[in-house]
Protein backbone atom coordinates (compact mmCIF):
# COMPACT_ATOMS: atom_id res chain seq x y z
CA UNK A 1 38.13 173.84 -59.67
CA UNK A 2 40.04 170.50 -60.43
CA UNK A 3 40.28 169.83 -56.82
CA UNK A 4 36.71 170.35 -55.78
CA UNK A 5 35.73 167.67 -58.69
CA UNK A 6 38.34 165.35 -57.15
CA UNK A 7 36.96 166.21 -53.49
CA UNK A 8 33.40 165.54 -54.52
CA UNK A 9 34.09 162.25 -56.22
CA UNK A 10 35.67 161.12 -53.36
CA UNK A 11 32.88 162.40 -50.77
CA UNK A 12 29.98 160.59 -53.01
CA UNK A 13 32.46 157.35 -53.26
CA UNK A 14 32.95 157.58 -49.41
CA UNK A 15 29.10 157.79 -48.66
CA UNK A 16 28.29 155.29 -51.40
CA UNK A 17 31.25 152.76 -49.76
CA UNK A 18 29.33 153.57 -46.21
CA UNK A 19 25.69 152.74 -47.19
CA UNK A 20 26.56 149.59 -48.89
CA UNK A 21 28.29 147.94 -45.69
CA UNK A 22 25.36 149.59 -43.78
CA UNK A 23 22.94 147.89 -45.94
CA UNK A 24 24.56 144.85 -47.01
CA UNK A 25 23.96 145.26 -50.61
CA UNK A 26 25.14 147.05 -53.31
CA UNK A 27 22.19 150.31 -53.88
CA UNK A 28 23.58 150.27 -57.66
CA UNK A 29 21.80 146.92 -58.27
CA UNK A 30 18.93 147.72 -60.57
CA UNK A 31 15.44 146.69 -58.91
CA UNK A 32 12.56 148.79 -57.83
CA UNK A 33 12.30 146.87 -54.70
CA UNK A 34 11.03 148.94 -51.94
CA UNK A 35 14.71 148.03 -49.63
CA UNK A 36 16.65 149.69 -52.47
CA UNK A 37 14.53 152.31 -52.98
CA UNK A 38 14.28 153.58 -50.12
CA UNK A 39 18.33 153.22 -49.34
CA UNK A 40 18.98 155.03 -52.88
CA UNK A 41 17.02 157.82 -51.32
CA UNK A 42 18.86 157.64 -48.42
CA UNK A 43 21.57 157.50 -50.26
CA UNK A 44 21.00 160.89 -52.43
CA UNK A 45 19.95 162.58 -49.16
CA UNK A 46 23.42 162.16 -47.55
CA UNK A 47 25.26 163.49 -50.74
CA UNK A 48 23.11 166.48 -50.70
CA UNK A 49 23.14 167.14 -46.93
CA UNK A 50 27.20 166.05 -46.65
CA UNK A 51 28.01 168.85 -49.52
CA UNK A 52 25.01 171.14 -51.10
CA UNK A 53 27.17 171.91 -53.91
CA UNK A 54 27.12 168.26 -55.12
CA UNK A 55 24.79 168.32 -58.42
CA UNK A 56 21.98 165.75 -58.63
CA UNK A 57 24.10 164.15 -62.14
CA UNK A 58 27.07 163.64 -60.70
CA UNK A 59 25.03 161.40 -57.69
CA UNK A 60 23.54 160.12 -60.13
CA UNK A 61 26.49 158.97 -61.94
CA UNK A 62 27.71 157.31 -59.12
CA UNK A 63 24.96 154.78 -58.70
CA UNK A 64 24.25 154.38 -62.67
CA UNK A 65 20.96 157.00 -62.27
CA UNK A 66 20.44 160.31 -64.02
CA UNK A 67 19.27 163.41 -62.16
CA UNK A 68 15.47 163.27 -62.84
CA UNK A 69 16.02 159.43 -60.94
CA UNK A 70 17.78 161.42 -57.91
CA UNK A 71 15.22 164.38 -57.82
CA UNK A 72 12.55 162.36 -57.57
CA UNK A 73 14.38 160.25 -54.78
CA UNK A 74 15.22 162.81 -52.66
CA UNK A 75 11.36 164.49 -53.06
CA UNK A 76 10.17 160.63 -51.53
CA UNK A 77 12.33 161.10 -49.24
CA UNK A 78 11.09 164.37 -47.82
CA UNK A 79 7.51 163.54 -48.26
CA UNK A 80 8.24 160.49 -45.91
CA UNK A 81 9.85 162.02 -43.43
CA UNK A 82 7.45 164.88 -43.75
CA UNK A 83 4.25 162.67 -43.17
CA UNK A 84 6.49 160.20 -40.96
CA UNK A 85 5.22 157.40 -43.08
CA UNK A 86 8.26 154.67 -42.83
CA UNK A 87 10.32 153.82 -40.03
CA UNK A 88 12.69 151.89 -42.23
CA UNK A 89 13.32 154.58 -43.80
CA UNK A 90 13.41 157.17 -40.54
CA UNK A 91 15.83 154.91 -38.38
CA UNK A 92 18.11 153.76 -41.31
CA UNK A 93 18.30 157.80 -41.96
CA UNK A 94 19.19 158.56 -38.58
CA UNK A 95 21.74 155.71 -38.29
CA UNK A 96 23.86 156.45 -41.23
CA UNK A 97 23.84 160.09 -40.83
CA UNK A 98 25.67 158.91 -37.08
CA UNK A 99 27.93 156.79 -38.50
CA UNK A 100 29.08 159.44 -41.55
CA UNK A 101 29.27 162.27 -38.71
CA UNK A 102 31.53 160.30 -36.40
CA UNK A 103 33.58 159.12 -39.37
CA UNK A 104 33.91 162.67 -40.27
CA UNK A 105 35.13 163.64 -36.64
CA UNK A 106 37.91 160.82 -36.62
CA UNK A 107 39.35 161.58 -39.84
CA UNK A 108 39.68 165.45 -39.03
CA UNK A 109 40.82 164.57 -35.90
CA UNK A 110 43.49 162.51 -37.37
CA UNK A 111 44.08 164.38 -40.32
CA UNK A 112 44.08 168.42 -38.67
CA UNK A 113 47.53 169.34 -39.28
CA UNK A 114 46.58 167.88 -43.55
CA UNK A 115 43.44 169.90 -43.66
CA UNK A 116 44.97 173.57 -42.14
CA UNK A 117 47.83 173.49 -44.11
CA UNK A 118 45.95 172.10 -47.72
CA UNK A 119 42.28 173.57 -46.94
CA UNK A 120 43.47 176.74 -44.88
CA UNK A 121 41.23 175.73 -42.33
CA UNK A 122 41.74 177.47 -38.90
CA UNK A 123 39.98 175.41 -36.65
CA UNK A 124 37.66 172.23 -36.42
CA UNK A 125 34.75 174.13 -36.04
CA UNK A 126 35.58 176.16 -38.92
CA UNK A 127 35.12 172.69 -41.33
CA UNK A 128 31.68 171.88 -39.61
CA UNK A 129 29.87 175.17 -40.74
CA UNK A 130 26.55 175.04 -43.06
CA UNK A 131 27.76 174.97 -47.02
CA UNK A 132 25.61 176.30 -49.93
């Protein structure tokens, strides 16, 4: 149990760490500005979709939010991409969920021999399947 809490910190620091340099600003600064809106829900969206078992208050920890601020973030998001009603929001999406995918692939790539012998992982494909 202590190491998934320790894994998940690091996964939310990792994807926080990767949307500020994509962004060029820090998504913990408080304003209601539609840029940082929109890249908090971003944001929450790549926690949940990088590990399902991540709970909304410990994303919301992260960023200085609480879980009703991160529910309601990832429901925007949704409804935007349901209706296709931003592009900002759309391409940034797209982009980042690249850039965290190939990051992912280099560091298992480089790490394989760490992550069969700690995780009991068999194979690369084997770390890729759906969670939750």
């Amino acid at each position: 149990m202590a190491q998934y809490i320790y894994s998940q910190k690091i996964v939310i620091d990792h994807i926080k760490k990767v949307c500020d340099d994509y962004f060029e600003f820090d998504i913990t600064f408080k304003s209601r500005s539609r840029k940082f809106v929109l890249a908090r829900s971003i944001f929450y969206k790549l926690c949940k979709q990088y590990d399902s078992r991540i709970s909304l208050t410990d994303i919301g920890k992260t960023i200085g939010r609480n879980h009703a601020t991160v529910y309601n973030g990832l429901n925007q998001f949704d409804n935007l991409i349901k209706y296709k009603q931003d592009d900002f929001l759309i391409d940034n999406y797209q982009q980042l969920e690249k850039l965290l995918f190939n990051r992912r692939v280099k560091m298992i790539v480089k790490n394989q021999k760490k992550l069969v012998s700690n995780h009991g992982i068999q194979s690369i494909s084997e770390f890729f399947k759906p969670r939750g």
